[in-house]
Protein backbone atom coordinates (compact mmCIF):
# COMPACT_ATOMS: atom_id res chain seq x y z
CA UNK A 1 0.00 0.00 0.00
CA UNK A 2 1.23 3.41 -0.94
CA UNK A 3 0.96 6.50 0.90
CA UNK A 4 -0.57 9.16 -0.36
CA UNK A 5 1.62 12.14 -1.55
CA UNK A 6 0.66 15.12 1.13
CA UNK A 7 -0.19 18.08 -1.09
CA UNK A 8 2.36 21.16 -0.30
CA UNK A 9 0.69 24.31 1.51
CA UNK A 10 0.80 27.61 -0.13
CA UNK A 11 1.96 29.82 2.48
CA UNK A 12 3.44 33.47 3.69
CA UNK A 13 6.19 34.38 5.78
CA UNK A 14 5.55 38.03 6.97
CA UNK A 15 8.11 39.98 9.62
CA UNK A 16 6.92 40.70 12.67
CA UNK A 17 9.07 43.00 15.21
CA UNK A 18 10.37 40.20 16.83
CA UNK A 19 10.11 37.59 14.93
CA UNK A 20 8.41 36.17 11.62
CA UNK A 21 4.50 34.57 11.46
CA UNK A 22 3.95 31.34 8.95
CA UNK A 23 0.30 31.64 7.80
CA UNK A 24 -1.46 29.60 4.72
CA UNK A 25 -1.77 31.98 2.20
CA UNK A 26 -5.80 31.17 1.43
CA UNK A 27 -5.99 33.23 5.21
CA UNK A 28 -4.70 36.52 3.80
CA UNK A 29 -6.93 39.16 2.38
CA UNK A 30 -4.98 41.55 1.68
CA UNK A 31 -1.67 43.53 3.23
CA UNK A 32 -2.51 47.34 3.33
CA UNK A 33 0.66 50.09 4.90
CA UNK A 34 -0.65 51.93 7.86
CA UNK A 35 -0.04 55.51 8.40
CA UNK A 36 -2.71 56.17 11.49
CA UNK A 37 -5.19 53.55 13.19
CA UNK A 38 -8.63 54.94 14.73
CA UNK A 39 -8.12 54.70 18.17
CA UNK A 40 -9.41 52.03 20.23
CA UNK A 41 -11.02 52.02 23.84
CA UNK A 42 -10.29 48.02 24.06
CA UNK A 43 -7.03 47.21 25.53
CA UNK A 44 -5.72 44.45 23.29
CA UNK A 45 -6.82 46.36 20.10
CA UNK A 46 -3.89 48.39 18.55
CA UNK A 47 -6.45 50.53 16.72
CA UNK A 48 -8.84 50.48 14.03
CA UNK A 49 -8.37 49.95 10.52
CA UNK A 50 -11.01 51.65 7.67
CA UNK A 51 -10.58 49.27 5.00
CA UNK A 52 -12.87 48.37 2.24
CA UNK A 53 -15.93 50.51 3.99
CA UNK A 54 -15.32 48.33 6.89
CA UNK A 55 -14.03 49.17 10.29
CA UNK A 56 -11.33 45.83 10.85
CA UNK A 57 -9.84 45.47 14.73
CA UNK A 58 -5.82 45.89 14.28
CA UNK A 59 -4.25 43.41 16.94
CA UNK A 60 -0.37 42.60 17.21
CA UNK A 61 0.44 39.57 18.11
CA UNK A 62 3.61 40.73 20.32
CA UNK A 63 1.56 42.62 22.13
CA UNK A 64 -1.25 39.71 22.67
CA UNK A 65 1.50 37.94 24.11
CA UNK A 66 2.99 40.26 26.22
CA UNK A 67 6.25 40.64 24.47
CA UNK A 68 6.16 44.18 23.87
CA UNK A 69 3.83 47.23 24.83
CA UNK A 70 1.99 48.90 22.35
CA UNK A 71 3.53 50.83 19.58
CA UNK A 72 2.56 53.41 17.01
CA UNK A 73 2.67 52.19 13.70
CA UNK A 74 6.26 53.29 12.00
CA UNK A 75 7.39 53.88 7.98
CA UNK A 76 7.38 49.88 7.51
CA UNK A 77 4.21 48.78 9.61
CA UNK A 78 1.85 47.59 7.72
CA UNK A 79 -1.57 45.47 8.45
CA UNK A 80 -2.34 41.77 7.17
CA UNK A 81 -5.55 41.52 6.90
CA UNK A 82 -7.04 38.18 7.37
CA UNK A 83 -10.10 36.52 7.21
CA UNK A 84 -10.67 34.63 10.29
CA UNK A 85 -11.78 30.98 10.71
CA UNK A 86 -14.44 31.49 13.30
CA UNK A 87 -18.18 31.83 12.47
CA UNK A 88 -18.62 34.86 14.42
CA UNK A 89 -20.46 37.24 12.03
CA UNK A 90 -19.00 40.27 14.01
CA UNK A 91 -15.82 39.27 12.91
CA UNK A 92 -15.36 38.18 9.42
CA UNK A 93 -11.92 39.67 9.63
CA UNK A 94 -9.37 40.85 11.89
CA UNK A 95 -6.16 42.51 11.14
CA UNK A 96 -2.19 41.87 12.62
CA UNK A 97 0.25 44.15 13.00
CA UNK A 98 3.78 43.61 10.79
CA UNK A 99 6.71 45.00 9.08
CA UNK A 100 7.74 44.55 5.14
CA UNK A 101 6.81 42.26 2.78
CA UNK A 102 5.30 38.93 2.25
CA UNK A 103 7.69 35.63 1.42
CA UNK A 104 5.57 33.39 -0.73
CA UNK A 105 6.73 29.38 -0.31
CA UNK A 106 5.38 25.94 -0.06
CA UNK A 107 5.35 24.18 2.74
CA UNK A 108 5.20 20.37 2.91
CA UNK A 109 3.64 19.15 6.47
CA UNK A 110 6.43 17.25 7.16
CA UNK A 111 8.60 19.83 6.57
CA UNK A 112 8.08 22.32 9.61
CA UNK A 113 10.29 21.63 12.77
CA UNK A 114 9.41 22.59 16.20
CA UNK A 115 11.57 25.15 17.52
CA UNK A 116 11.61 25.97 20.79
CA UNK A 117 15.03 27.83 21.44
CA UNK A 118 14.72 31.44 22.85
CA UNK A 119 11.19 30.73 23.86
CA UNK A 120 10.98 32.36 27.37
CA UNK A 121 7.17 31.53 28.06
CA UNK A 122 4.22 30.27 26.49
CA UNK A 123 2.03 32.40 24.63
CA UNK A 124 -1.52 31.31 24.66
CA UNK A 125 -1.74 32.96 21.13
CA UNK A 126 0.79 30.91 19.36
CA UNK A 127 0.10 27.54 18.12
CA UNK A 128 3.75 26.25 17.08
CA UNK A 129 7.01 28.12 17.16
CA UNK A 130 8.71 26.46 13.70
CA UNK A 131 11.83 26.82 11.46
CA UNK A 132 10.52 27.15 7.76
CA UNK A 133 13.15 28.07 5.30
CA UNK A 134 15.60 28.52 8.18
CA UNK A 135 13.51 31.02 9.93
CA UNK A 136 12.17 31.06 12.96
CA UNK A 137 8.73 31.47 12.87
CA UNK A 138 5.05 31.64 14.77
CA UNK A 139 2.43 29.97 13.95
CA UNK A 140 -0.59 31.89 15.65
CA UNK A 141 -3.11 30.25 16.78
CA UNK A 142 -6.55 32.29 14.89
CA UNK A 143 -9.07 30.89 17.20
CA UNK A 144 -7.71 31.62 20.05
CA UNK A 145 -6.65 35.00 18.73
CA UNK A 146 -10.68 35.74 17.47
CA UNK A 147 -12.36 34.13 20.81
CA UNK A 148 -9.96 36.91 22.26
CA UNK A 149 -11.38 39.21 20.23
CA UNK A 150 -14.84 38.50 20.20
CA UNK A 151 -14.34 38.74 24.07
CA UNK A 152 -12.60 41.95 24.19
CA UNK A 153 -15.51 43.48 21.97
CA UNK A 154 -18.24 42.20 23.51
CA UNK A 155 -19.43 40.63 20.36
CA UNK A 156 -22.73 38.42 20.94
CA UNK A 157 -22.03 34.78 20.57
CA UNK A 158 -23.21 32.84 17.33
């Protein structure tokens, strides 16, 4: 018997301030530069994006996990905006906080390594810490970044 050939997964590699996050690409809507964010009364939220006549919550992972306090968006910041993988129909998307460009590759599951040097603590936000392409990266962990969210906003349940 012959085992079946694990399709590769098309996915980004996007700096983060300290760091890099590994995301399948079919997550991203689009990646927008930030000059200003609307300001937000929910600690948690960086801000507010306008995009596409919608108002999207701007979160940074860093921050979600304690690793840095918030920051004003600089030159290079820019938002990924994703769509999330909840069914919460307050939040069909959500935004994270980065810096530069997108690094398109293809990821075979077998591929990714767990990596845990330099990891101080746990965050509950991160599903695996990985090398891909000899980078250290994050793997967040989107439902446990939305129910955060959703929680934060006071969204009404499904």
């Amino acid at each position: 018997m012959t085992e079946a050939i694990k399709p590769a997964i098309k996915s980004l590699i996007v700096r983060l301030q300290k760091g890099n996050l590994l995301l399948p690409l079919n997550l991203m809507a689009e990646l927008v530069s930030v000059n200003k964010l609307a300001a937000s009364a929910h600690p948690g939220v960086e801000g507010w994006l306008d995009w596409r006549d919608r108002q999207i919550p701007v979160v940074s992972l860093e921050s979600l996990c304690m690793l840095e306090e918030e920051s004003a968006p600089t030159a290079d910041t820019k938002c990924l905006i994703l769509h999330t993988v909840s069914n919460q129909p307050g939040l069909p998307f959500l935004a994270l906080q980065v810096q530069g460009s997108l690094n398109m590759l293809d990821i075979l599951p077998d591929t990714l390594r767990d990596d845990h040097s330099g990891n101080v603590q746990r965050c509950p936000y991160v599903a695996r810490q990985v090398r891909a392409s000899h980078l250290l990266c994050f793997i967040p962990d989107m439902p446990a970044i939305e129910a955060v969210l959703v929680e934060l906003l006071q969204l009404s349940p499904n």
